[in-house]
Structure formats: C-alpha cells, structure tokens
Protein backbone atom coordinates (compact mmCIF):
# COMPACT_ATOMS: atom_id res chain seq x y z
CA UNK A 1 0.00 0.00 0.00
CA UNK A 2 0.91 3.40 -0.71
CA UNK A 3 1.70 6.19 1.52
CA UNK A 4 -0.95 8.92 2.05
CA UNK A 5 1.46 11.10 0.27
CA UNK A 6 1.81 8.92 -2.21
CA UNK A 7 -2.18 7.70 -2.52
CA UNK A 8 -2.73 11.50 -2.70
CA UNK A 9 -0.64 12.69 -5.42
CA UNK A 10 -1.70 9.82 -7.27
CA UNK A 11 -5.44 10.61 -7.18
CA UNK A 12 -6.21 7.54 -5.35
CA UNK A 13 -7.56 9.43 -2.15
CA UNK A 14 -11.65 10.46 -2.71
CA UNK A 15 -12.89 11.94 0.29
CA UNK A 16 -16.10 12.77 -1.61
CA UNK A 17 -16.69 9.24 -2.46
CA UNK A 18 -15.84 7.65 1.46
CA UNK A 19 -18.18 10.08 2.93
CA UNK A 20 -22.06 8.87 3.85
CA UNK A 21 -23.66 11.91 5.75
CA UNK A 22 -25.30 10.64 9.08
CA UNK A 23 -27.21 13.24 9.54
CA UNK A 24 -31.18 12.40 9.37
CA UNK A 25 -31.62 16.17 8.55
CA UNK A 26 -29.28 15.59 5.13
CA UNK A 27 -31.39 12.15 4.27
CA UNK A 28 -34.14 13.92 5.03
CA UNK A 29 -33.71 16.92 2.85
CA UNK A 30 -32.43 14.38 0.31
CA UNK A 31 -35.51 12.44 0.22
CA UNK A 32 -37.53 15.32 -0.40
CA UNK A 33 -35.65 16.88 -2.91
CA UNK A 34 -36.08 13.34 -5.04
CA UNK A 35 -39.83 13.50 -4.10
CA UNK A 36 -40.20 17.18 -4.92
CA UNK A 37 -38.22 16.13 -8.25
CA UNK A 38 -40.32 13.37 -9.09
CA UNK A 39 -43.78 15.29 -8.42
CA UNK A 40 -42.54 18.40 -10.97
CA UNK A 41 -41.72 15.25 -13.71
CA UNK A 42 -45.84 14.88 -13.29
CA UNK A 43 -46.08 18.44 -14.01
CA UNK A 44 -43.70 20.42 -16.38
CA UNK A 45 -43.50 20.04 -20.21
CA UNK A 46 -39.99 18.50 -21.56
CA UNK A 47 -38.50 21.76 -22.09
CA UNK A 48 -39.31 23.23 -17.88
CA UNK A 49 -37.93 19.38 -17.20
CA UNK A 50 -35.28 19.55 -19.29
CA UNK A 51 -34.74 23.22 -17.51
CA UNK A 52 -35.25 21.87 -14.09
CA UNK A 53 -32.59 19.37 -14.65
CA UNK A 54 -29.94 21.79 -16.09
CA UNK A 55 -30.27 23.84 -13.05
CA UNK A 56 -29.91 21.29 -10.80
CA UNK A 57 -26.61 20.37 -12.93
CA UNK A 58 -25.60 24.07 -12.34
CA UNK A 59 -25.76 23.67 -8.24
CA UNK A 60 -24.45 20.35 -7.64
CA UNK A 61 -21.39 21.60 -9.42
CA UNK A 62 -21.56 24.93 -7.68
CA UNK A 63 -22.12 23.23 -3.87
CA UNK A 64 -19.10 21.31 -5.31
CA UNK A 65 -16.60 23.81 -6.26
CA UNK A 66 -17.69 25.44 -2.98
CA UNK A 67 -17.04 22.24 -0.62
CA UNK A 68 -13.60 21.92 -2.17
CA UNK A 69 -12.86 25.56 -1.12
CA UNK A 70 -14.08 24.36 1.90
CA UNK A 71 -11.93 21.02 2.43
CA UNK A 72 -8.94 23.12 1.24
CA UNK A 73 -9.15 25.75 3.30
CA UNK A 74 -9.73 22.97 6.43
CA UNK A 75 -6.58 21.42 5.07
CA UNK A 76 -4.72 24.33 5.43
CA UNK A 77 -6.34 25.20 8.61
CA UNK A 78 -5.29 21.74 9.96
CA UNK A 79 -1.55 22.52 8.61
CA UNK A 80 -1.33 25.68 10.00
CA UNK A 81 -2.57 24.19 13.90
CA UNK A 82 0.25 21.15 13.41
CA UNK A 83 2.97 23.89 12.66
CA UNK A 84 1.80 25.83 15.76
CA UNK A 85 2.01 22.80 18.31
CA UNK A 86 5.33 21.96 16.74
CA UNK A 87 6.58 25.31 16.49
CA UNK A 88 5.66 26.10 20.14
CA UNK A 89 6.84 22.50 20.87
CA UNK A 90 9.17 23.57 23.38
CA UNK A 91 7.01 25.11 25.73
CA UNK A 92 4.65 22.13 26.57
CA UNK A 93 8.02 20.61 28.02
C-alpha cells in the first residue's frame, strides 16, 4: 500500500466518495428533494424538465466547487494548527 502522500498525489484518495452523511436532517432533505423532483416530472413540459434538470446540474457543481474551497481551506487550517504545536513544541516541556 501506498503512503498517504503517495495515494494523494496519485489521485487515489476520494474523500467525496468515502463520505455517507449521518445526519437524518441531510437524508431527510435528500428524500424530499427526489420526491419534490419526481412530483414536478408529473407536471412540467420537456423543455421546464429539461430546464429543471440543467439547473440542478448548475448547483451540484456549484455546492461542489464550494465544498472543495471548503476542504482546502480545512486542510490548510489543519496545517497551519500542526505547525503551531510543533513550532511552540518547546514550551509544553
């Protein structure tokens, strides 16, 4: 097996695909977004579908451009603590 290092500059590291939410509010909202999404198929002609579906293209890849900001920004966050506690290593002794 790889290093992290290693797993990471290869691409081999997906947080996006390890992580299952287990928050009942995110299922929750989930569910209803496919139910409120199903309902509107009932409803709109195949243009408003077609519409529909194009937006909802446009803000999955908008929430995720905006949660890799997010993880990077944590990442750096996380860097920035670890250089602290080892920079400052000396007065914990």
């Amino acid at each position: 097996m790889n290093s992290i290092l290693e797993q990471l500059y290869f691409g081999e590291i997906k947080p996006e695909e390890m992580i299952v939410p287990k928050n009942l509010e995110y299922r929750s909202i989930n569910n209803e977004i496919s139910n409120s999404k199903n309902h509107l198929k009932m409803k709109l002609s195949q243009n408003d579908m077609e519409l529909l579906e194009k937006t909802f293209d446009l803000l999955n890849r908008s929430v995720s451009i905006y949660s890799t900001e997010v993880f990077i920004y944590g990442f750096k966050m996380g860097a920035q603590m670890i250089t602290e506690v080892f920079a400052n290593r000396e007065l914990s002794n």
